[in-house]
C-alpha atoms as a PDB file:
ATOM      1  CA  UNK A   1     106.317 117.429  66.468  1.00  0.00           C
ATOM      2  CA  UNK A   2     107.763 115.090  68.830  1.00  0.00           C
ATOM      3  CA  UNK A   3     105.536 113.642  71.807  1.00  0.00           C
ATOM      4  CA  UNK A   4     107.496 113.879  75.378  1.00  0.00           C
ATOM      5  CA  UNK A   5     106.499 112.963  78.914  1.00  0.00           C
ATOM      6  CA  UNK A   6     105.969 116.291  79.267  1.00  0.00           C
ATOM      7  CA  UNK A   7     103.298 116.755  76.334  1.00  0.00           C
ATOM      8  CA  UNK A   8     101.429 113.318  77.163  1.00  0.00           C
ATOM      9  CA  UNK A   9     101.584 114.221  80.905  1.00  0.00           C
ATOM     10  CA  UNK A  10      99.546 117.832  79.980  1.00  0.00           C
ATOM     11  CA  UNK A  11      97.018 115.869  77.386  1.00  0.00           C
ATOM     12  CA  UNK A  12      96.356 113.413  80.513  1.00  0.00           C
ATOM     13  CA  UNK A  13      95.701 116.228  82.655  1.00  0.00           C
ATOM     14  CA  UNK A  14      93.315 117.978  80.077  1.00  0.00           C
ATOM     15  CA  UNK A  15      91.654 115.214  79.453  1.00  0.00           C
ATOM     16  CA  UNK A  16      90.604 114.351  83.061  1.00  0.00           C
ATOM     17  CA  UNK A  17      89.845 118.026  83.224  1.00  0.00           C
ATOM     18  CA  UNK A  18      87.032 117.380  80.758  1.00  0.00           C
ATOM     19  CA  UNK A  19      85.706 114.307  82.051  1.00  0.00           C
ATOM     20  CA  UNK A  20      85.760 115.486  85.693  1.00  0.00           C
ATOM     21  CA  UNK A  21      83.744 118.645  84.329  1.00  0.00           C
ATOM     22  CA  UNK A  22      81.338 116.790  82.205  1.00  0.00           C
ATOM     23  CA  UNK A  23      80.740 114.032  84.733  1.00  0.00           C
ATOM     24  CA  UNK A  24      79.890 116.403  87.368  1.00  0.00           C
ATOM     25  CA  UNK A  25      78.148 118.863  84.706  1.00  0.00           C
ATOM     26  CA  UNK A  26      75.829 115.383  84.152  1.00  0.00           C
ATOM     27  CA  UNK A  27      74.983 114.949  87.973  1.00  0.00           C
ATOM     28  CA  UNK A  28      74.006 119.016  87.520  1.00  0.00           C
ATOM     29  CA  UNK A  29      71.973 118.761  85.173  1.00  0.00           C
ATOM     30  CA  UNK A  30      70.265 115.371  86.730  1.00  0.00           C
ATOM     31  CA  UNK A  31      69.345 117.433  89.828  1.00  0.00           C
ATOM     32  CA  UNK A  32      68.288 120.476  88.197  1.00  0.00           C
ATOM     33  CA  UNK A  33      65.832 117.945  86.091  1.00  0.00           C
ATOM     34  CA  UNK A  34      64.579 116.364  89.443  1.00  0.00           C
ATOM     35  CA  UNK A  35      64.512 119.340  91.468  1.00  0.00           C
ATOM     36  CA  UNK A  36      63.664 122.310  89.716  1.00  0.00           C
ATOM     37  CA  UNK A  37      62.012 120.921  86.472  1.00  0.00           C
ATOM     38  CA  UNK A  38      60.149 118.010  88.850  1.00  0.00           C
ATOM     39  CA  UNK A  39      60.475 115.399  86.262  1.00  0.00           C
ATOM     40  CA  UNK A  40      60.900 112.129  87.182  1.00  0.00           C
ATOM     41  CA  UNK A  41      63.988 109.649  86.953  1.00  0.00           C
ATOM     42  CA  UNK A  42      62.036 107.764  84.431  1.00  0.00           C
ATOM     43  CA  UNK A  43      62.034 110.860  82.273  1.00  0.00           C
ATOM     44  CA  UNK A  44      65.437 111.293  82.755  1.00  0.00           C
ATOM     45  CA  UNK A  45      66.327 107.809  82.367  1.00  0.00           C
ATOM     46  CA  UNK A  46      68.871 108.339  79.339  1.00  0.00           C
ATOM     47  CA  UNK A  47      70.838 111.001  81.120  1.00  0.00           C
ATOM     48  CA  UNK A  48      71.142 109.247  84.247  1.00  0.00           C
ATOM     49  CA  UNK A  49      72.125 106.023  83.019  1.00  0.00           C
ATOM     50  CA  UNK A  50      75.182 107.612  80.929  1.00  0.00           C
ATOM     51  CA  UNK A  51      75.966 109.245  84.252  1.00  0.00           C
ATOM     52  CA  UNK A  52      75.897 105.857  86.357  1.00  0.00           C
ATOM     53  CA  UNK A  53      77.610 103.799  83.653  1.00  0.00           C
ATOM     54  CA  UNK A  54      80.250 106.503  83.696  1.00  0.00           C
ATOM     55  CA  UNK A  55      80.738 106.743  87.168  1.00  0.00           C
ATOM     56  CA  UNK A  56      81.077 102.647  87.788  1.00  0.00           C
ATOM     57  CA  UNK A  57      83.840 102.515  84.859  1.00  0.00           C
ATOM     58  CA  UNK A  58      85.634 105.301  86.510  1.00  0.00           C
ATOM     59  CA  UNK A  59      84.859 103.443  90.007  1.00  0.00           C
ATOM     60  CA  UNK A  60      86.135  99.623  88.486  1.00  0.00           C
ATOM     61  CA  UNK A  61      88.857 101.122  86.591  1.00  0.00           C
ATOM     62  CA  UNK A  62      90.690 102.824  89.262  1.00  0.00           C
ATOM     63  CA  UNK A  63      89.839  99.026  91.218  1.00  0.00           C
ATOM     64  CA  UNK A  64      91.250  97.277  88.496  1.00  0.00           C
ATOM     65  CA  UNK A  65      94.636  99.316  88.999  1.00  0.00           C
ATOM     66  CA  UNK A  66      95.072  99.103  92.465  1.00  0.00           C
ATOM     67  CA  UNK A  67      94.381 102.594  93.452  1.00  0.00           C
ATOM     68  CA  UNK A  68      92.795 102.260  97.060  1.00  0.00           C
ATOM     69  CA  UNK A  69      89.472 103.841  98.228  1.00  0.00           C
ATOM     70  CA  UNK A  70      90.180 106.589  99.797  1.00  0.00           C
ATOM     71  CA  UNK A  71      93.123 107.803  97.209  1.00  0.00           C
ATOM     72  CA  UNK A  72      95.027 110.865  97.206  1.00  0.00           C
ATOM     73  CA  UNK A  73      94.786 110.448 101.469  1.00  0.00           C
ATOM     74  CA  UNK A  74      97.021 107.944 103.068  1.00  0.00           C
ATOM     75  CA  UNK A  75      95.519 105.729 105.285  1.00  0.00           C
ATOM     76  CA  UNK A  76      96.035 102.409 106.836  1.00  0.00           C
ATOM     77  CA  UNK A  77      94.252  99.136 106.365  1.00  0.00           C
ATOM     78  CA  UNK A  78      92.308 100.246 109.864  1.00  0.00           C
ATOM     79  CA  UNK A  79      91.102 103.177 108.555  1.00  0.00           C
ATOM     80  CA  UNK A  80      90.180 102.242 104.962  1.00  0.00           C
ATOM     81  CA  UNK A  81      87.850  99.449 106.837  1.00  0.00           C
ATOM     82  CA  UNK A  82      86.147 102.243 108.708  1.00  0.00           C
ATOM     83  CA  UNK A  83      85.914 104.354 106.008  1.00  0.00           C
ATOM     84  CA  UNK A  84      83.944 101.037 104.164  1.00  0.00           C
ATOM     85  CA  UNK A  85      81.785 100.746 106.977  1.00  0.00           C
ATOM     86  CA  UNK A  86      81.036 104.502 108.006  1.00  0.00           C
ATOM     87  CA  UNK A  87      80.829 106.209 103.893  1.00  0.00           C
ATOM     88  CA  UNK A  88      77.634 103.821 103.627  1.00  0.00           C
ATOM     89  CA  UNK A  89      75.560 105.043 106.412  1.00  0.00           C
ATOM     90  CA  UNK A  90      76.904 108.559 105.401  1.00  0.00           C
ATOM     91  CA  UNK A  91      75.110 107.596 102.169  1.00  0.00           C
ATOM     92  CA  UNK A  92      72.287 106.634 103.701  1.00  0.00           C
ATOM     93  CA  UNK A  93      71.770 109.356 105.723  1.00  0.00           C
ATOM     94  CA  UNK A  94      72.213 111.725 102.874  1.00  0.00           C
ATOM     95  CA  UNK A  95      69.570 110.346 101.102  1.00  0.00           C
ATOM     96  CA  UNK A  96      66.854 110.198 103.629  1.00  0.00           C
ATOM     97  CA  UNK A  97      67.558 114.066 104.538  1.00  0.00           C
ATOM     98  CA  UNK A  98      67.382 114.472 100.654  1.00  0.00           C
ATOM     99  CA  UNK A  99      64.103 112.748 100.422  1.00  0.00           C
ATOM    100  CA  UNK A 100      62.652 114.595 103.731  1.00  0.00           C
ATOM    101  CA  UNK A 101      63.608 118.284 102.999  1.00  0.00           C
ATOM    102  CA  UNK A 102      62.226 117.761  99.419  1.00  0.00           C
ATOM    103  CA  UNK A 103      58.871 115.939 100.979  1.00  0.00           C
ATOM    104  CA  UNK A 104      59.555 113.300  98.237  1.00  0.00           C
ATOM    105  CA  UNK A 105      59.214 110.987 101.373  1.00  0.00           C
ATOM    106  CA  UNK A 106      57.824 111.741 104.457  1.00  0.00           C
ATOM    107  CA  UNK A 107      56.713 108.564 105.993  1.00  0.00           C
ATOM    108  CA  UNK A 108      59.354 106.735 108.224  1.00  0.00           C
ATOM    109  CA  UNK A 109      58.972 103.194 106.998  1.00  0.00           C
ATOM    110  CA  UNK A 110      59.716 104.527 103.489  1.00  0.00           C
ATOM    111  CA  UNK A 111      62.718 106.773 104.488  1.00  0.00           C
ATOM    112  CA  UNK A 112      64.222 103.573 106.784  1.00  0.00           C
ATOM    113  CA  UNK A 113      63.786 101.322 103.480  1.00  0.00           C
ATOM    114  CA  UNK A 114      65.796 104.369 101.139  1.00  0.00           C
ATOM    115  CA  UNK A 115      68.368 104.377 104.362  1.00  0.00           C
ATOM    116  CA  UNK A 116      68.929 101.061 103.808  1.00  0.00           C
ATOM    117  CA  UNK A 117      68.533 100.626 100.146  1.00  0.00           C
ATOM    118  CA  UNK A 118      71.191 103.208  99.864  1.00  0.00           C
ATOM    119  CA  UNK A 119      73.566 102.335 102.590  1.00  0.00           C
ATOM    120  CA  UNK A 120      73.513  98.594 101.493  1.00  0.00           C
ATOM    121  CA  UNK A 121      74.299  99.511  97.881  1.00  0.00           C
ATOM    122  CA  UNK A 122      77.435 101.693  98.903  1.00  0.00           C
ATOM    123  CA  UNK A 123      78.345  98.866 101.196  1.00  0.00           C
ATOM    124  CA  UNK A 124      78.321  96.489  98.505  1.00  0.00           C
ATOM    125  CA  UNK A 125      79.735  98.527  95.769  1.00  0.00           C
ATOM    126  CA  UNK A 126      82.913  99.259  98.043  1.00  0.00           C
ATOM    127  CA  UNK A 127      83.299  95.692  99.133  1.00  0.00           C
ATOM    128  CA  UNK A 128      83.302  94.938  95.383  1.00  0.00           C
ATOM    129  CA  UNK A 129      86.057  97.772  94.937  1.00  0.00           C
ATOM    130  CA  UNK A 130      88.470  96.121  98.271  1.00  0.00           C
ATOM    131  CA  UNK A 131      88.148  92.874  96.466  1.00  0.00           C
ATOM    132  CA  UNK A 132      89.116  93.832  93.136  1.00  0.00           C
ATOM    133  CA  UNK A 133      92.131  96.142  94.516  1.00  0.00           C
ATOM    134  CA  UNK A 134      92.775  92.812  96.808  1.00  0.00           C
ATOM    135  CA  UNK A 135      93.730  90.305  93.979  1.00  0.00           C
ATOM    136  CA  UNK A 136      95.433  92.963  92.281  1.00  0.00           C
ATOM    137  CA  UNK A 137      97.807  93.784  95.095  1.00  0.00           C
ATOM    138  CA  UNK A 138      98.296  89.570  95.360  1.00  0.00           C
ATOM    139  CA  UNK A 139      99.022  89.581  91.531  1.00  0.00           C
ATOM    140  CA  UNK A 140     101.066  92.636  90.905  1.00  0.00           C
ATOM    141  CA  UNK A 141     103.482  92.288  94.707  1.00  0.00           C
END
């Protein structure tokens, strides 16, 4: 059998098929564990960390190849800074409604230190993602 474009193009496509379902199918499973089950991220330690190292290889890789943030939308330099700048509190936010309507956290100087926890991690993970993309657009133009 002879391999085309055609034939590698559909194996690509499969194959992101599977990891998109079995990446999300992990995060699933990780908050059916926490939520429904109760158990603890200690006791689901091994499941979560093959989710997390999954998600930052997928995260540096696309960085490594110059794929911007906010890929498949177009947007300009302007709007990719806001996006940096507004996803983190987005993050944070998420996570202290998370933490309140599941009364894992109900006092405010705990959900202000998860708000910020979580916001400065996204912050810093996406201003480790416009570096990376930065030196390889001076490399590769």
């Amino acid at each position: 059998m002879k391999k085309d474009e055609r034939l590698n193009a559909s194996v690509k496509v499969a194959n992101s098929l599977g990891y998109v379902l079995f990446w999300y199918g992990i995060f699933a499973v990780l908050l059916y564990r926490w939520f429904i089950l109760d158990l603890t991220l200690i006791e689901t330690i091994d499941i979560f960390l093959v989710w997390i190292v999954a998600s930052l290889v997928q995260f540096m890789a696309l960085a490594s190849k110059g794929i911007p943030i906010t890929y498949p939308i177009d947007t300009t330099r302007k709007e990719q800074k806001y996006f940096t700048f507004l996803l983190p509190i987005v993050a944070g936010a998420l996570s202290v409604i998370i933490l309140w309507v599941f009364r894992e956290v109900t006092e405010v100087r705990r959900l202000l230190g998860g708000f910020f926890l979580t916001g400065f991690a996204t912050l810093t993970l996406l201003i480790i993602y416009r570096i990376i993309v930065h030196y390889w657009e001076q490399k590769n133009t």
